[in-house]
N, C-alpha and C. Protein backbone atom coordinates (compact mmCIF):
# COMPACT_ATOMS: atom_id res chain seq x y z
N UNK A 1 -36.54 -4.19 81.62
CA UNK A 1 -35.17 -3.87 82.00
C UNK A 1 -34.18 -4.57 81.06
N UNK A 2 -34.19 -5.79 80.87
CA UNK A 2 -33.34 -6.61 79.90
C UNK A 2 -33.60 -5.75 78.80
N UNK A 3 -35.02 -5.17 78.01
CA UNK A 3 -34.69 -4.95 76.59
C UNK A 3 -34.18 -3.77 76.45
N UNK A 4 -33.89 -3.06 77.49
CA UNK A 4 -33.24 -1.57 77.71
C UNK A 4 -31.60 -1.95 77.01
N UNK A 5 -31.08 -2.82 78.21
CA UNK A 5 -29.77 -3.31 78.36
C UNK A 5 -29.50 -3.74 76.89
N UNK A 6 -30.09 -4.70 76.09
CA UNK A 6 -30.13 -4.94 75.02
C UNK A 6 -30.00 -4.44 73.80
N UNK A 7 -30.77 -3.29 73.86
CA UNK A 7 -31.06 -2.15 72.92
C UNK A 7 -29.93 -1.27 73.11
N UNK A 8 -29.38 -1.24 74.78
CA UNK A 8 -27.83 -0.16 74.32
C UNK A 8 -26.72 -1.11 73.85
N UNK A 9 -26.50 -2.11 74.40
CA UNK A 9 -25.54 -2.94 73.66
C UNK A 9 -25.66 -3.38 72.30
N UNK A 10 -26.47 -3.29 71.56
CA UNK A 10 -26.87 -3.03 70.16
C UNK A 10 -26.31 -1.69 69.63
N UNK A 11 -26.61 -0.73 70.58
CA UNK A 11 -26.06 0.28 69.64
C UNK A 11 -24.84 0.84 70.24
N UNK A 12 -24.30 0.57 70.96
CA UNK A 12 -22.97 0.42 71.12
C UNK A 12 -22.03 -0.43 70.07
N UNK A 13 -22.37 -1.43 69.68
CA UNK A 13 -21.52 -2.53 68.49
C UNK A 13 -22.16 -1.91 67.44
N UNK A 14 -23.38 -1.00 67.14
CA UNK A 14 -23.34 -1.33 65.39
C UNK A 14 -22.09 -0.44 64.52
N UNK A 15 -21.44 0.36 65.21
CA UNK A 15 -20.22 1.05 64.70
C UNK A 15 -19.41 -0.17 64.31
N UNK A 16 -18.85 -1.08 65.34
CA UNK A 16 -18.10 -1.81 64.92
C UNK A 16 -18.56 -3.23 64.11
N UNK A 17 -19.57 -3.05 63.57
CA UNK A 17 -20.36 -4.16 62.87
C UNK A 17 -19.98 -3.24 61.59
N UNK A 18 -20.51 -2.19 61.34
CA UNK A 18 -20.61 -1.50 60.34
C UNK A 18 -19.41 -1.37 59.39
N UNK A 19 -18.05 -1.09 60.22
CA UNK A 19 -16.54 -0.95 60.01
C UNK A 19 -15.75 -1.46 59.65
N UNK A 20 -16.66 -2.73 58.93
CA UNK A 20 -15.99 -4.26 58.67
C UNK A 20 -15.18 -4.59 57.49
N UNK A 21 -13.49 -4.65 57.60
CA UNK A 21 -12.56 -4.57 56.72
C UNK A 21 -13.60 -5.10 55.35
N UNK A 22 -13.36 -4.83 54.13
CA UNK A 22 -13.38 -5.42 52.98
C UNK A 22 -12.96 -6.93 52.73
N UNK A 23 -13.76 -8.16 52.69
CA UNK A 23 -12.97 -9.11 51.91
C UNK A 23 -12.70 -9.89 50.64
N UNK A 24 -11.99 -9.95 50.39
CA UNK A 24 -11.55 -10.69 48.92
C UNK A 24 -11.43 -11.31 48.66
N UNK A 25 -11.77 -12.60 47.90
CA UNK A 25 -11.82 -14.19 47.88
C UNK A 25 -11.78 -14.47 45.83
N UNK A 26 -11.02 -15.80 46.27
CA UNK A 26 -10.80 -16.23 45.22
C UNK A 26 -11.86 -16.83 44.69
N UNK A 27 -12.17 -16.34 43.28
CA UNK A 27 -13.63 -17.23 42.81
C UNK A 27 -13.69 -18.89 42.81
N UNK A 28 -12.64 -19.38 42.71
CA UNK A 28 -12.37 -20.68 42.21
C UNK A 28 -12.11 -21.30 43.36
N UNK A 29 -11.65 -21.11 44.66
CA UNK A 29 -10.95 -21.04 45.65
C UNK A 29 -11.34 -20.33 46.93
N UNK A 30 -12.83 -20.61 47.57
CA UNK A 30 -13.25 -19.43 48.79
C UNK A 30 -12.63 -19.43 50.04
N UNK A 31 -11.62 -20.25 50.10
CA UNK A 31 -10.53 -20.74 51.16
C UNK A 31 -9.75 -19.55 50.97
N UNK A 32 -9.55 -19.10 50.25
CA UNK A 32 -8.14 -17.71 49.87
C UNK A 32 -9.37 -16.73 49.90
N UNK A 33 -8.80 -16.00 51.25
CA UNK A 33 -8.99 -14.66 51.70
C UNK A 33 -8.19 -13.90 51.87
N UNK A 34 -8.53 -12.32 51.54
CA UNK A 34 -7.32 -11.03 51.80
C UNK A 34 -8.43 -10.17 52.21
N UNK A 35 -7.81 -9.34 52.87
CA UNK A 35 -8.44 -8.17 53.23
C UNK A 35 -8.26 -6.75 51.90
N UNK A 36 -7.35 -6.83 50.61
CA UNK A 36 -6.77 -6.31 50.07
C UNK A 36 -7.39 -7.08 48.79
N UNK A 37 -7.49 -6.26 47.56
CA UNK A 37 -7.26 -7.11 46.40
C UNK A 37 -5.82 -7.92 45.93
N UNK A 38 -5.60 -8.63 45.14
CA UNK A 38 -4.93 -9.77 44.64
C UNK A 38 -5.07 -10.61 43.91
N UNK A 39 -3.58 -11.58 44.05
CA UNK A 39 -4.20 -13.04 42.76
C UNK A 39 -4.34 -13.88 44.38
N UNK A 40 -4.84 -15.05 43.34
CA UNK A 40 -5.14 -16.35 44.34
C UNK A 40 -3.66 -16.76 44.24
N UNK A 41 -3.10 -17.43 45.30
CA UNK A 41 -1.43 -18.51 45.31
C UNK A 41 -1.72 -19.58 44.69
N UNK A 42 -3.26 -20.06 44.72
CA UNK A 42 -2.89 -21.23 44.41
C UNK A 42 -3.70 -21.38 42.71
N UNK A 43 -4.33 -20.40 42.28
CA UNK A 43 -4.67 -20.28 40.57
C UNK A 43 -4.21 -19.18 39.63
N UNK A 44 -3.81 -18.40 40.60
CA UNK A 44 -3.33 -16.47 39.76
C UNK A 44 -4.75 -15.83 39.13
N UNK A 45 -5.73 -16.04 39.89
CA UNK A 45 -6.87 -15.38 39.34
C UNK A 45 -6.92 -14.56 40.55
N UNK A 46 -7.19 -13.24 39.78
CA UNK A 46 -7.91 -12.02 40.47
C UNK A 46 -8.76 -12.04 41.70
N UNK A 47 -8.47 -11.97 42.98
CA UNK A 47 -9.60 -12.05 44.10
C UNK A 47 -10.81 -10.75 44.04
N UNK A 48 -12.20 -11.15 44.27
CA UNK A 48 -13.43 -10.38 43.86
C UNK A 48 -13.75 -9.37 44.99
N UNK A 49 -13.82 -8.21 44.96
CA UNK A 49 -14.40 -8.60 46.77
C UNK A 49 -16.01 -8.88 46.79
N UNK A 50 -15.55 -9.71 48.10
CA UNK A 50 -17.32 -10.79 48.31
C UNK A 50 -18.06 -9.46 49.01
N UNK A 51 -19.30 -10.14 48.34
CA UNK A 51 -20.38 -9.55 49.51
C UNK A 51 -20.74 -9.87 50.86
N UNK A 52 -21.85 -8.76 51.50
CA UNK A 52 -21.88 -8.72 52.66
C UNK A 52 -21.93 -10.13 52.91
N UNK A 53 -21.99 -10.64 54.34
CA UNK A 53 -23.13 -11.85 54.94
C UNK A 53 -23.99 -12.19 54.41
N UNK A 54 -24.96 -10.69 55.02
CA UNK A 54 -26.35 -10.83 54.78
C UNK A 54 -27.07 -10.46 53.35
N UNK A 55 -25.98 -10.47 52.39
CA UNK A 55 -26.60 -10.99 50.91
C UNK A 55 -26.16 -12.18 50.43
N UNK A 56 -24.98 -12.95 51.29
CA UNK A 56 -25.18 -14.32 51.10
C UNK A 56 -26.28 -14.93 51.16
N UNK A 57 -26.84 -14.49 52.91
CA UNK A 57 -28.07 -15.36 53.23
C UNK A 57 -29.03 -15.38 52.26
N UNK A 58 -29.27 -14.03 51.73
CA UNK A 58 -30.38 -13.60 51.01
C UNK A 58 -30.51 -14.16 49.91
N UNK A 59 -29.34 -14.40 49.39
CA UNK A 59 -29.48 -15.31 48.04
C UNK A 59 -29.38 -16.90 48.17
N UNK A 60 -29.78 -17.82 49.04
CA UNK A 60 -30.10 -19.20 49.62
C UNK A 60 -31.56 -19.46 49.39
């Protein structure tokens, strides 16, 4: 019964897992985030957009 419940609330969120704004971070600077490209405020370098999460993890 739990892994029923489980399995729909899984697929109920993966839409909104999936839908996940773009973010943009300063290379020099991972404190400066945008949802948008840009410069950094605090170097004027170009923000990248980062990868997922789960190719952060992957690359550890």
């Amino acid at each position: 019964m739990n892994t029923r419940i489980l399995w729909i609330v899984l697929i109920l969120l993966t839409p909104f897992v999936s839908a996940q704004e773009p973010v943009y971070v300063c290379p020099m600077h991972s404190e400066v985030t945008q949802h948008e490209p840009g410069k950094c405020p605090i170097c004027g370098m170009d923000l990248v957009l980062k990868e997922s999460q789960s190719m952060d993890m992957n690359m550890n």
